[in-house]
C-alpha atoms as a PDB file:
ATOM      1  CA  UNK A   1      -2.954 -19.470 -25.962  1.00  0.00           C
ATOM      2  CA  UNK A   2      -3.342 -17.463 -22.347  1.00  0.00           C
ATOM      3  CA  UNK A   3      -7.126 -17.577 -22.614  1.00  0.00           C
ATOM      4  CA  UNK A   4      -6.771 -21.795 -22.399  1.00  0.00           C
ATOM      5  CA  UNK A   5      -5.059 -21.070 -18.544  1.00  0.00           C
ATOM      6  CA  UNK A   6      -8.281 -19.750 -17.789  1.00  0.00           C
ATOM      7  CA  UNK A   7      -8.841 -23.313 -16.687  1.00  0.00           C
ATOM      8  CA  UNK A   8      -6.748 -23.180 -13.886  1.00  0.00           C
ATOM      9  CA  UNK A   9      -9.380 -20.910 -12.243  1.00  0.00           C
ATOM     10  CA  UNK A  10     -10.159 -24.391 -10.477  1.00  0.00           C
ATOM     11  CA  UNK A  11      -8.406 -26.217  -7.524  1.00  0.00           C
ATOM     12  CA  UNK A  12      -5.010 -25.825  -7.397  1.00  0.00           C
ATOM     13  CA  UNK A  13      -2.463 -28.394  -7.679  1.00  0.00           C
ATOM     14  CA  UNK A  14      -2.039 -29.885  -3.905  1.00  0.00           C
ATOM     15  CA  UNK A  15       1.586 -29.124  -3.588  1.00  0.00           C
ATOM     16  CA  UNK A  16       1.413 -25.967  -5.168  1.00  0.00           C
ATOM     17  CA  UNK A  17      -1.602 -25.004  -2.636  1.00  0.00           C
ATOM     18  CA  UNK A  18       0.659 -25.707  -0.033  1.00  0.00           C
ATOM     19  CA  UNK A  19       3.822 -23.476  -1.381  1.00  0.00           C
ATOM     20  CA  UNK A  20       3.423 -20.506   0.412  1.00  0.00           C
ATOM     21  CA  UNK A  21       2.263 -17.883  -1.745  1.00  0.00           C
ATOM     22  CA  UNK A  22       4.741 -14.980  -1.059  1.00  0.00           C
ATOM     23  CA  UNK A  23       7.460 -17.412  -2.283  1.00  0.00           C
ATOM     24  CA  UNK A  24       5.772 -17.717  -5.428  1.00  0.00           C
ATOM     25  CA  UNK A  25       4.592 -13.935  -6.196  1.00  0.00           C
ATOM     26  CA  UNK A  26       8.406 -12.895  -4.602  1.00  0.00           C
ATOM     27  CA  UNK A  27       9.810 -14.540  -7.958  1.00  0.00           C
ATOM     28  CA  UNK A  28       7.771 -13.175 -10.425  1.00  0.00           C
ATOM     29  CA  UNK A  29       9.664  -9.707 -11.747  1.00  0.00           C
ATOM     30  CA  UNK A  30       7.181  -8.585 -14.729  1.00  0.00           C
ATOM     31  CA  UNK A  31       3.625  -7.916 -14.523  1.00  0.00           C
ATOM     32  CA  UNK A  32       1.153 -10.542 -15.999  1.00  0.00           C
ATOM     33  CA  UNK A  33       0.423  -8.742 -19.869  1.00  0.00           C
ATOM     34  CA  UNK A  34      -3.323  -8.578 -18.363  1.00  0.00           C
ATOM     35  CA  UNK A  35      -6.136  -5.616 -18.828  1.00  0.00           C
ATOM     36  CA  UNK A  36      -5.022  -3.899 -15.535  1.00  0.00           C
ATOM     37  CA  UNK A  37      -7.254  -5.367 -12.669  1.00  0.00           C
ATOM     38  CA  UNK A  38      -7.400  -5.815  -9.136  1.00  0.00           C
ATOM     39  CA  UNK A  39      -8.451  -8.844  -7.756  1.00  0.00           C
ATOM     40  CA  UNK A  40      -9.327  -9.986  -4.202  1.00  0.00           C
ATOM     41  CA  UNK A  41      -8.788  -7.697  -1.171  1.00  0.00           C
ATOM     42  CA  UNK A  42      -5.931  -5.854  -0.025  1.00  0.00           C
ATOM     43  CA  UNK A  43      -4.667  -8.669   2.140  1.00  0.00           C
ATOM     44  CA  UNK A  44      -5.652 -11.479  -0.482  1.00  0.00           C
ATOM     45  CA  UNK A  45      -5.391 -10.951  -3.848  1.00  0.00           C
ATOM     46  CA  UNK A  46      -3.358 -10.274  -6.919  1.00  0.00           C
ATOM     47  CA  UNK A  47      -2.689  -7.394  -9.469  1.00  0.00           C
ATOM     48  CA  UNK A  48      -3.100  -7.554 -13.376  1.00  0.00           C
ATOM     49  CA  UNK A  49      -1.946  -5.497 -15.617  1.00  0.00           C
ATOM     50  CA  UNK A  50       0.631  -3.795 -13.221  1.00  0.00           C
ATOM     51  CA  UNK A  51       2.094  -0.520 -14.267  1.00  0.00           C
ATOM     52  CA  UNK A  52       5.294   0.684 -12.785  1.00  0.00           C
ATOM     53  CA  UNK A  53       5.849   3.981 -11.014  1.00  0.00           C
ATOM     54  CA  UNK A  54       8.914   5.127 -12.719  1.00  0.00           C
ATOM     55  CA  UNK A  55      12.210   4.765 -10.435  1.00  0.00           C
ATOM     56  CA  UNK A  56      12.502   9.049 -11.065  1.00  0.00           C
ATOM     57  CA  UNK A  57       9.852  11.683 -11.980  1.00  0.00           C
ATOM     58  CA  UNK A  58      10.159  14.974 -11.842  1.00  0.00           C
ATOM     59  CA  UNK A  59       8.506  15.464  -7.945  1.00  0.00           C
ATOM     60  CA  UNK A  60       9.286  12.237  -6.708  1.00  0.00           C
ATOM     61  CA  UNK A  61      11.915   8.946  -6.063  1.00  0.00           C
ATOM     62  CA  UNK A  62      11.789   5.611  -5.576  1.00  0.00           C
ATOM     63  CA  UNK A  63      13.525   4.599  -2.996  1.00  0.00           C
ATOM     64  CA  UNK A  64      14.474   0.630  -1.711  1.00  0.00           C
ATOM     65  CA  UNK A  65      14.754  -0.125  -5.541  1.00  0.00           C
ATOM     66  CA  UNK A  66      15.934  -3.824  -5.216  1.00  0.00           C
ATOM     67  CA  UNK A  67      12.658  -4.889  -3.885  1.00  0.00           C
ATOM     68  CA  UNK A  68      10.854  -4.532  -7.122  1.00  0.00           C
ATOM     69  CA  UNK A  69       8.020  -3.010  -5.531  1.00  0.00           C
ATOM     70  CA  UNK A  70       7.500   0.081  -7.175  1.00  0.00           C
ATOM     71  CA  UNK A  71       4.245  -1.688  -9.209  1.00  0.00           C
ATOM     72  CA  UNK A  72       0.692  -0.788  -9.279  1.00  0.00           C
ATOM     73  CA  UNK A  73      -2.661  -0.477 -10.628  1.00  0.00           C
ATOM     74  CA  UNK A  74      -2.670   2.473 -13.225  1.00  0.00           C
ATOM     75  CA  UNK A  75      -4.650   4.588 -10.665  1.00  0.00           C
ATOM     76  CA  UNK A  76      -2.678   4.112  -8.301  1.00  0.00           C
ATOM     77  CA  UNK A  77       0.266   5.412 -10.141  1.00  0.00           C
ATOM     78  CA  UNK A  78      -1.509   8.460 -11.509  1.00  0.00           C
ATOM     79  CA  UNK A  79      -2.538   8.737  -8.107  1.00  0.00           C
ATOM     80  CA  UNK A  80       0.818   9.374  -6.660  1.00  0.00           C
ATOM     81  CA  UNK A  81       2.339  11.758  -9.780  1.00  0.00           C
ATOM     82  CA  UNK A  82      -0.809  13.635  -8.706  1.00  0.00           C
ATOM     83  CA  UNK A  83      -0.014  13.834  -5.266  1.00  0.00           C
ATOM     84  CA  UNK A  84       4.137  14.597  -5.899  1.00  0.00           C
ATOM     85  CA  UNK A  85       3.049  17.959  -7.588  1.00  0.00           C
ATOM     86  CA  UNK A  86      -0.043  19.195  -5.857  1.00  0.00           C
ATOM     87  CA  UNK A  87       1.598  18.919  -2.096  1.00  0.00           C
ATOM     88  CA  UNK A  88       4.270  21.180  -3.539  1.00  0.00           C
ATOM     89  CA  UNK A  89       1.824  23.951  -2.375  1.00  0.00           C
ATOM     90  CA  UNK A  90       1.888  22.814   0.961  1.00  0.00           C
ATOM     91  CA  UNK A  91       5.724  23.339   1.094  1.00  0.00           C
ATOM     92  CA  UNK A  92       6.560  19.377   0.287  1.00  0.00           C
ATOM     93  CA  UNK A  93       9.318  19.428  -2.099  1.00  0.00           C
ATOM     94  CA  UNK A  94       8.481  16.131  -3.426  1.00  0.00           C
ATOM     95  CA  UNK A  95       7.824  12.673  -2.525  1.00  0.00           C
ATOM     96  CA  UNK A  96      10.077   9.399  -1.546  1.00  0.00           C
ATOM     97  CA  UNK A  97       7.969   6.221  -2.581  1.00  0.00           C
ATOM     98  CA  UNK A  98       8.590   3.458  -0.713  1.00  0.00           C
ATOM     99  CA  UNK A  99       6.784  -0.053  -1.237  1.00  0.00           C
ATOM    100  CA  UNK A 100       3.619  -0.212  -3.317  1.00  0.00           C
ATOM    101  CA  UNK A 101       3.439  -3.700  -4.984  1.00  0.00           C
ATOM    102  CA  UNK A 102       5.217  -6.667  -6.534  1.00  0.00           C
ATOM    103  CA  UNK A 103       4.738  -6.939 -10.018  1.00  0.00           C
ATOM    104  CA  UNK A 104       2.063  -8.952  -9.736  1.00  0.00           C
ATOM    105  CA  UNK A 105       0.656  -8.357  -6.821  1.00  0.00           C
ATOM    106  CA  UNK A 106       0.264 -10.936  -4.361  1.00  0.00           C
ATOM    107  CA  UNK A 107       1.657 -12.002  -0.579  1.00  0.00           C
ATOM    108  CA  UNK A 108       5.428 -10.480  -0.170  1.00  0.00           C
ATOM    109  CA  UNK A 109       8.150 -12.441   0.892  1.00  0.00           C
ATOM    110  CA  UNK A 110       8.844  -9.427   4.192  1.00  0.00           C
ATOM    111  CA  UNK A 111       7.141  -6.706   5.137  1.00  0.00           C
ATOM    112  CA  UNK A 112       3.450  -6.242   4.459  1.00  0.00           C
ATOM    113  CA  UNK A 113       0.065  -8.264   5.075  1.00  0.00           C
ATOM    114  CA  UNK A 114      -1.685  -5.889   2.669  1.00  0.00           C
ATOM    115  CA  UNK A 115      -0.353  -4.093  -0.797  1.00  0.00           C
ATOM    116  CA  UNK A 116      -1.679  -7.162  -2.703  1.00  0.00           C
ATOM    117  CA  UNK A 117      -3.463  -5.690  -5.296  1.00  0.00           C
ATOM    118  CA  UNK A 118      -1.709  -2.034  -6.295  1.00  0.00           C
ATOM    119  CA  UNK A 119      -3.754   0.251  -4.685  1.00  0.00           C
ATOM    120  CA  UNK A 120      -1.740   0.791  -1.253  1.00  0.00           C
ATOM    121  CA  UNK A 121       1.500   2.798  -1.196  1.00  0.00           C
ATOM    122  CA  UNK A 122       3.945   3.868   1.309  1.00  0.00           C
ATOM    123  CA  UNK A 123       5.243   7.545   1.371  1.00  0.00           C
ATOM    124  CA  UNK A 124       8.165   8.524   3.315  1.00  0.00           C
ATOM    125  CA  UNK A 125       7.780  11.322   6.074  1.00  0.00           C
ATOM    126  CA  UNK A 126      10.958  12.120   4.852  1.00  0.00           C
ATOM    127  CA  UNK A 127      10.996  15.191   2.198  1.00  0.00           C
ATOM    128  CA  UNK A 128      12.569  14.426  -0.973  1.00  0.00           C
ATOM    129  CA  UNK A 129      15.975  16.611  -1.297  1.00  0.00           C
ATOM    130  CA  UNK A 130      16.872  18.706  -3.546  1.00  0.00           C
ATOM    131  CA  UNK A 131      19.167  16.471  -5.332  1.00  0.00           C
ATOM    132  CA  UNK A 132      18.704  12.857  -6.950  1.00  0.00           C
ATOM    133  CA  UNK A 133      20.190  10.156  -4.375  1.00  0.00           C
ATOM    134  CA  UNK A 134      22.326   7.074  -5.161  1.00  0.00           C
ATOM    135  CA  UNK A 135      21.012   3.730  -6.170  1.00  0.00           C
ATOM    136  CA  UNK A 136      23.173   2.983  -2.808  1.00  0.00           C
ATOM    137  CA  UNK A 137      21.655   5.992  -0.280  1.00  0.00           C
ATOM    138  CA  UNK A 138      17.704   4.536  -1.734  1.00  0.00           C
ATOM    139  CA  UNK A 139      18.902   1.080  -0.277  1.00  0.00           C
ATOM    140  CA  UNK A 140      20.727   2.725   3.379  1.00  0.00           C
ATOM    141  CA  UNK A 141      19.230   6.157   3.577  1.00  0.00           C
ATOM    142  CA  UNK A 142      17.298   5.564   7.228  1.00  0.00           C
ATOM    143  CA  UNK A 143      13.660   7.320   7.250  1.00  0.00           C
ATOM    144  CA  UNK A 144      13.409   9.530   9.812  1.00  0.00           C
ATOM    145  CA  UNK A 145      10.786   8.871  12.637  1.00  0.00           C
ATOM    146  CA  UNK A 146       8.170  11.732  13.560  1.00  0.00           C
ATOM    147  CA  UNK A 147       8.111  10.583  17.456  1.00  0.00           C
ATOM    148  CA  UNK A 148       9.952  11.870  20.275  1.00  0.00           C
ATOM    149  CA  UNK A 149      11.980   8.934  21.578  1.00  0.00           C
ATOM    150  CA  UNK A 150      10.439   6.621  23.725  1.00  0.00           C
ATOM    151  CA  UNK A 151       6.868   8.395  23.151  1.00  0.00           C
ATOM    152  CA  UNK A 152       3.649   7.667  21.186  1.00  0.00           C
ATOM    153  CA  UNK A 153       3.535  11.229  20.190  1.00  0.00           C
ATOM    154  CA  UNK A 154       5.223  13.634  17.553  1.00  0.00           C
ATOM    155  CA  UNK A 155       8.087  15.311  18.197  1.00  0.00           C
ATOM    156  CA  UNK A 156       6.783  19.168  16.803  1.00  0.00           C
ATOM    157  CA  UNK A 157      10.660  19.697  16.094  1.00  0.00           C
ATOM    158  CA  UNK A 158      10.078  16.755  13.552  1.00  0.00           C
ATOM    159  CA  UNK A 159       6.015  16.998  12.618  1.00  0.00           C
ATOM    160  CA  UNK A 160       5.474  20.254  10.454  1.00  0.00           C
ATOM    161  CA  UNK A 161       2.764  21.612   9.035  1.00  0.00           C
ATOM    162  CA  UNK A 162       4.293  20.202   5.644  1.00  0.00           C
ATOM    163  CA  UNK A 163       3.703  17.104   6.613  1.00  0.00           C
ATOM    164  CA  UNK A 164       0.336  17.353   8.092  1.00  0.00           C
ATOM    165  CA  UNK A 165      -0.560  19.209   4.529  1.00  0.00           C
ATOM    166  CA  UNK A 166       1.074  16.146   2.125  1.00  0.00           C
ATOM    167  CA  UNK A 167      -1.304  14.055   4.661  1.00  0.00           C
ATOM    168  CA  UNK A 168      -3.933  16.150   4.223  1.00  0.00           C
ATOM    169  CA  UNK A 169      -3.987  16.861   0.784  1.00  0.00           C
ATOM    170  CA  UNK A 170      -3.747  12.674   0.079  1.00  0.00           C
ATOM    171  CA  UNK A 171      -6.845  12.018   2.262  1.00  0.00           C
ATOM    172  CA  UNK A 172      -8.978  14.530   0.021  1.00  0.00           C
ATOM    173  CA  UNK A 173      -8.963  12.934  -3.023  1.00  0.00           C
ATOM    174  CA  UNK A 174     -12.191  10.902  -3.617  1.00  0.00           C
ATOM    175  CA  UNK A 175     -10.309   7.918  -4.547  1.00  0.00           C
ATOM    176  CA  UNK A 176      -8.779   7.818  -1.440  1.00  0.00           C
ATOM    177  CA  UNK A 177     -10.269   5.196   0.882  1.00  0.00           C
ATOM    178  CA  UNK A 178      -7.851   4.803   3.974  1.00  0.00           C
ATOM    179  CA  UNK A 179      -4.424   6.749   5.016  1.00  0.00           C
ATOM    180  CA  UNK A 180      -2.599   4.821   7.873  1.00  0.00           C
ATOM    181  CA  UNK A 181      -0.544   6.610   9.840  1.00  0.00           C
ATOM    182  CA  UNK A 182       0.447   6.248  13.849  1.00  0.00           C
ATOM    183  CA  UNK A 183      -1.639   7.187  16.738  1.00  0.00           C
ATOM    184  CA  UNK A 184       0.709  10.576  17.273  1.00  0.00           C
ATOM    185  CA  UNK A 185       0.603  11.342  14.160  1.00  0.00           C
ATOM    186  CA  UNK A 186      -3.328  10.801  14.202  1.00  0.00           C
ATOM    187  CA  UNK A 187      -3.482  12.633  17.011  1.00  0.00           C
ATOM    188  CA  UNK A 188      -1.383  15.571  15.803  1.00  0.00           C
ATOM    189  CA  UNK A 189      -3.560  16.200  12.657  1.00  0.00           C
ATOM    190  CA  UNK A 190      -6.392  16.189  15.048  1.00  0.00           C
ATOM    191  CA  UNK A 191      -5.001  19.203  16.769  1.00  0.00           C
ATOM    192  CA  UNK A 192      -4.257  21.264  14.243  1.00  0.00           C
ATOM    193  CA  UNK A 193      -7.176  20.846  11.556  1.00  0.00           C
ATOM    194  CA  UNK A 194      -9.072  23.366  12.751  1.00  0.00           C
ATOM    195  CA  UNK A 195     -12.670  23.812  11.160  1.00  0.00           C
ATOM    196  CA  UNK A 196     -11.617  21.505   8.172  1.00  0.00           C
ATOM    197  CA  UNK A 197     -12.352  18.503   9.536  1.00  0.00           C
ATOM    198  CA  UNK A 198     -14.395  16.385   7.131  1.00  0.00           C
ATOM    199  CA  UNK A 199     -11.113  14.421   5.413  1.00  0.00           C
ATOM    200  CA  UNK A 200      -9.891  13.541   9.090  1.00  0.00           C
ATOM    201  CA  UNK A 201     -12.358  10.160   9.184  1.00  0.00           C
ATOM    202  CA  UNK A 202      -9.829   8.542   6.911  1.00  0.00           C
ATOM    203  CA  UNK A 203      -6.908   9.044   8.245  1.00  0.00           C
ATOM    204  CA  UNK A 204      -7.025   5.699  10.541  1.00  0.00           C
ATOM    205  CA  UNK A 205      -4.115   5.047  13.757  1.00  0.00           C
ATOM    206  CA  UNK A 206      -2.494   2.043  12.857  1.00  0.00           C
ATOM    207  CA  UNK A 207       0.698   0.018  14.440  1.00  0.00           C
ATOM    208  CA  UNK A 208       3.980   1.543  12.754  1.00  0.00           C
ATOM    209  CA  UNK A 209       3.284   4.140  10.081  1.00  0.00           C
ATOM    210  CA  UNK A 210       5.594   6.563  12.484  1.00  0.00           C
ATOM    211  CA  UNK A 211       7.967   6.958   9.425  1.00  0.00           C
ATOM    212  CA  UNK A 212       5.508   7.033   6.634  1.00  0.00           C
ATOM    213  CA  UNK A 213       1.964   7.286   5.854  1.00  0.00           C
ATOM    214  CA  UNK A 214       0.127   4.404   3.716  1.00  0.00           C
ATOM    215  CA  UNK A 215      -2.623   5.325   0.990  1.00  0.00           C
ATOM    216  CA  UNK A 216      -4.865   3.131  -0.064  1.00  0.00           C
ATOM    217  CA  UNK A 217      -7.243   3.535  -2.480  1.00  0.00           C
ATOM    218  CA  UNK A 218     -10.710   2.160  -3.675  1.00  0.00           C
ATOM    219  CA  UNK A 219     -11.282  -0.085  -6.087  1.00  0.00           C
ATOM    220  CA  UNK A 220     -10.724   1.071  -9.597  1.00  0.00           C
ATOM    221  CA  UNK A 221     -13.789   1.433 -11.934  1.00  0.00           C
ATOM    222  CA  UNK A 222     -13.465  -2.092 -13.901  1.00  0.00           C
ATOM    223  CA  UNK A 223     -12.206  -4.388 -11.551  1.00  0.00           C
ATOM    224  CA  UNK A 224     -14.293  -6.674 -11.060  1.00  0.00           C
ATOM    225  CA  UNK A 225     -13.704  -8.960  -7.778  1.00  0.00           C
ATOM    226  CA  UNK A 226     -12.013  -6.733  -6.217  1.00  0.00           C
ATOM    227  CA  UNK A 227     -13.042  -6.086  -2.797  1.00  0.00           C
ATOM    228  CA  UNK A 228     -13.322  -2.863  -1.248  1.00  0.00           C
ATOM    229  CA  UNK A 229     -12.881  -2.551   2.778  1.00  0.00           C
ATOM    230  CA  UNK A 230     -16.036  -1.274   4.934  1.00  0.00           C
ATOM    231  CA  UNK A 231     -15.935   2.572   4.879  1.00  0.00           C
ATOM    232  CA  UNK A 232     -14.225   3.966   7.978  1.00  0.00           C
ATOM    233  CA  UNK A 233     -16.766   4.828  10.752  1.00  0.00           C
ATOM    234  CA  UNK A 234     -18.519   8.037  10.630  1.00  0.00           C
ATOM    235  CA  UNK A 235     -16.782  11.428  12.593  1.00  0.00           C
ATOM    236  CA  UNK A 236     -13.090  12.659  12.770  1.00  0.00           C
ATOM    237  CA  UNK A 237     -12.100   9.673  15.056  1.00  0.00           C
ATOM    238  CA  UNK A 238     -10.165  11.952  17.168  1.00  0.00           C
ATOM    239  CA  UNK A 239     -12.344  10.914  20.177  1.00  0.00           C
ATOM    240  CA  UNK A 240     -12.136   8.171  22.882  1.00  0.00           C
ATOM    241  CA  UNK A 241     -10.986   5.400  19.313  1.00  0.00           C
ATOM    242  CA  UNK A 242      -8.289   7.526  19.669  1.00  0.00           C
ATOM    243  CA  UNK A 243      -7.307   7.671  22.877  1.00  0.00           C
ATOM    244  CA  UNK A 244      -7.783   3.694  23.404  1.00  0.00           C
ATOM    245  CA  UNK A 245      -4.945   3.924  20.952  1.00  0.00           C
ATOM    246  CA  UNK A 246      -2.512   5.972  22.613  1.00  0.00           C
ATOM    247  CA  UNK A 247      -3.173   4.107  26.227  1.00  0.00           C
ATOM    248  CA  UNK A 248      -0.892   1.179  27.143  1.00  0.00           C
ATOM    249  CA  UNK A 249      -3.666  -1.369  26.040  1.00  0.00           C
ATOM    250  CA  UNK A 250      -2.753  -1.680  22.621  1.00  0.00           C
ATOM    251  CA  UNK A 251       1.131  -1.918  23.066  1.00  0.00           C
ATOM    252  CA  UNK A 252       1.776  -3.326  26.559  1.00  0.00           C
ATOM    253  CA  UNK A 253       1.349  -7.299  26.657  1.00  0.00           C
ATOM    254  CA  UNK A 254      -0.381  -8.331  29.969  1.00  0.00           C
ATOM    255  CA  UNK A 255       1.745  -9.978  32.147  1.00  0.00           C
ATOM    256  CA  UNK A 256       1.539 -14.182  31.650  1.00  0.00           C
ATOM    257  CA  UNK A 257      -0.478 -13.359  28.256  1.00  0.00           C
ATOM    258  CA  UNK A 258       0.956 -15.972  25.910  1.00  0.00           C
ATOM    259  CA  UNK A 259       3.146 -14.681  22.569  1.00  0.00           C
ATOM    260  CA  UNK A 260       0.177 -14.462  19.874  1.00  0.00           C
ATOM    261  CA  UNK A 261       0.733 -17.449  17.479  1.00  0.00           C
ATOM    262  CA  UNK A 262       2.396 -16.790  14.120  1.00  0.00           C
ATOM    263  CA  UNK A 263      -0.057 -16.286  10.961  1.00  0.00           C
ATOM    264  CA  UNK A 264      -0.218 -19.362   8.358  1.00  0.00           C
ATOM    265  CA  UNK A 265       1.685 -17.862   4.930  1.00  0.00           C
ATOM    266  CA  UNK A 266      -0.953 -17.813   2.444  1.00  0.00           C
ATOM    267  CA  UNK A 267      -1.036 -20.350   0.156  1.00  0.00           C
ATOM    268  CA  UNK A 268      -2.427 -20.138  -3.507  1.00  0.00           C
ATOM    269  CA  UNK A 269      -5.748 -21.857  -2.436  1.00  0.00           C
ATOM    270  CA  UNK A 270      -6.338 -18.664   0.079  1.00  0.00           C
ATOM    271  CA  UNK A 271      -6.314 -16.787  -3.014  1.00  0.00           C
ATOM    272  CA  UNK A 272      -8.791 -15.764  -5.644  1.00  0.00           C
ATOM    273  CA  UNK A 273      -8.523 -18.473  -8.725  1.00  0.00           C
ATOM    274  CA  UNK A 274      -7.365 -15.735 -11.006  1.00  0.00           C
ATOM    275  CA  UNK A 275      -4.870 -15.726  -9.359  1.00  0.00           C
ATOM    276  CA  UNK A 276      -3.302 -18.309 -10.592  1.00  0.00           C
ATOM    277  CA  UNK A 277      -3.627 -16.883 -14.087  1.00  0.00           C
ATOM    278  CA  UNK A 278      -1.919 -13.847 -12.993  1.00  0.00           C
ATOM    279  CA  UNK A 279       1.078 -15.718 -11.843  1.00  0.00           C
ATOM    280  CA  UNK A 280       1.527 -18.171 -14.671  1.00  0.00           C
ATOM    281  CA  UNK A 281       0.508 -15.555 -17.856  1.00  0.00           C
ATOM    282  CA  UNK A 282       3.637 -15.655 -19.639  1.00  0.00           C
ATOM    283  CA  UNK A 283       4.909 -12.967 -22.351  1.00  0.00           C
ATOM    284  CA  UNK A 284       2.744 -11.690 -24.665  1.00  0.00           C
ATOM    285  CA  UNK A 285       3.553 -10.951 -28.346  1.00  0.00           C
ATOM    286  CA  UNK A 286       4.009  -6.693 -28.825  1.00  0.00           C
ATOM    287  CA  UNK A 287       1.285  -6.577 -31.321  1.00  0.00           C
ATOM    288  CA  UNK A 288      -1.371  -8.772 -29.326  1.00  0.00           C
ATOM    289  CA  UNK A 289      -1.866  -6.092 -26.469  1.00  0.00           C
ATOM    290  CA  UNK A 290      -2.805  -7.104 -22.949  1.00  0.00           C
ATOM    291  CA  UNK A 291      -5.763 -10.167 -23.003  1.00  0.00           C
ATOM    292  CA  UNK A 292      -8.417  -9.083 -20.514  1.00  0.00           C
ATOM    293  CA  UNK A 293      -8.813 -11.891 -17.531  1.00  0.00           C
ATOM    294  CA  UNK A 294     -11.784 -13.913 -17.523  1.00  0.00           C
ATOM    295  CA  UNK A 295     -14.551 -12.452 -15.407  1.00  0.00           C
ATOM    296  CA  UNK A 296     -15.350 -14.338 -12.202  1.00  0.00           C
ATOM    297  CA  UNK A 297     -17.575 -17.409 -12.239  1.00  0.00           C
ATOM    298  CA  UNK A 298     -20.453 -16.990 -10.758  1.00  0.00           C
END
């Protein structure tokens, strides 16, 4: 029976604590038949219970399908079906996903440090057309940067008020916690918000995020272990936070500054113990339902 893995809440095996972790969540393509759960923090954790966003709705895409990350926690997915059909009043046709999670959750083999647990998603700055694309233009189709070339700030032939509304409208629902996006971009919302200013304080400047902006989302009501981050400091940030980010400080290396080292992968024994029961529940008979985890020890 699953609940008998609940032992495995202990040490790992040693070799398997030493197999990096994204190699082992990269393989799994089905979510763990789990009560839906988030467990750890957004850089180290898992997902249970993932749901996926479907590849086609009637306001959005998927796009980079053969990643398999189009998984999440359920709020996370009602979340963003939200989102797709409210922006449509600020003049966004729809939206183009990009990653949210593995189906389990967990490190990924490329591309992200966070999006562990299903509650962080990537949306394209891109508008979704008027037309469904190709499994083949989801995997080439380029998304199209907001910057003027070889600047750190928008391009206002690119930026629109569109997509300062879709950011907008993302950053005032209460479950938002966070919306990355890049300094410009931070700094161009800033300039244009007028007296509305209250949502601005989580929209955070972050490396990248000149393509797309990232939601992430508070822990869901249930999931216990899951870590929420510190709530982003008080005022619109569009002060002297800001401009430290759009100096040469946090992009120009000081000359003879050594390369910074590479991060360790993270192994299973970084990870919460559930963990492990995530990755190894196996299929679940149709009439059984999902098993809820066992709650954390205290």
């Amino acid at each position: 029976m699953l609940i008998a893995s609940a032992g495995l809440c202990g040490a790992p095996a040693p070799a398997a604590a030493q197999t990096p972790a994204r190699d082992l969540f990269g393989k799994a393509t089905t979510p763990a038949p789990l009560a839906a759960r988030a467990i750890g923090s957004y850089a180290k954790g898992c997902l249970a219970g993932a749901v996926p966003l479907a590849v086609d709705g009637p306001t959005w895409q998927v796009m980079r399908l053969s990643r398999n990350r189009n998984w999440g926690h359920p709020d996370l997915i009602r979340l963003l079906e939200r989102l797709s059909a409210d922006a449509r009043a600020d003049g966004w046709n729809g939206l183009l996903v990009g990653d949210l999670a593995q189906p389990r959750g967990g490190p990924m083999t490329s591309g992200h440090s966070s999006h562990q647990i299903g509650l962080d998603a990537d949306i394209w700055l891109t508008p979704m057309p008027d037309r469904r694309l190709s499994r083949t233009e989801r995997e080439e189709m380029p998304a199209i940067s907001m910057l003027k070339p070889g600047s750190r700030h928008v391009d206002p032939a690119v930026f629109t008020p569109a997509h300062a509304g879709v950011i907008r409208r993302a950053a005032k629902y209460p479950e938002t916690a966070r919306i990355f996006v890049h300094p410009g971009i931070k700094k161009a919302l800033c300039e244009t918000a007028g007296s509305d200013r209250a949502w601005l304080h989580k929209v955070r400047p972050w490396w990248g995020h000149h393509y797309h902006f990232h939601i992430r989302i508070a822990c869901p009501a249930g999931s216990v272990g899951c870590s929420d981050q510190d709530p982003p400091p008080a005022g619109d940030g569009c002060g002297s936070e800001l401009d430290w980010w759009l100096s040469d400080e946090p992009w120009v290396p000081r000359p003879g500054a050594p390369p910074p080292a590479p991060a360790r992968p993270l192994t299973m024994a970084d990870l919460p113990g559930e963990c492990r029961v995530v990755l190894e529940a196996g299929a679940m008979p149709a009439a059984a339902g999902a098993v809820p985890l066992p709650r954390p020890r205290p």
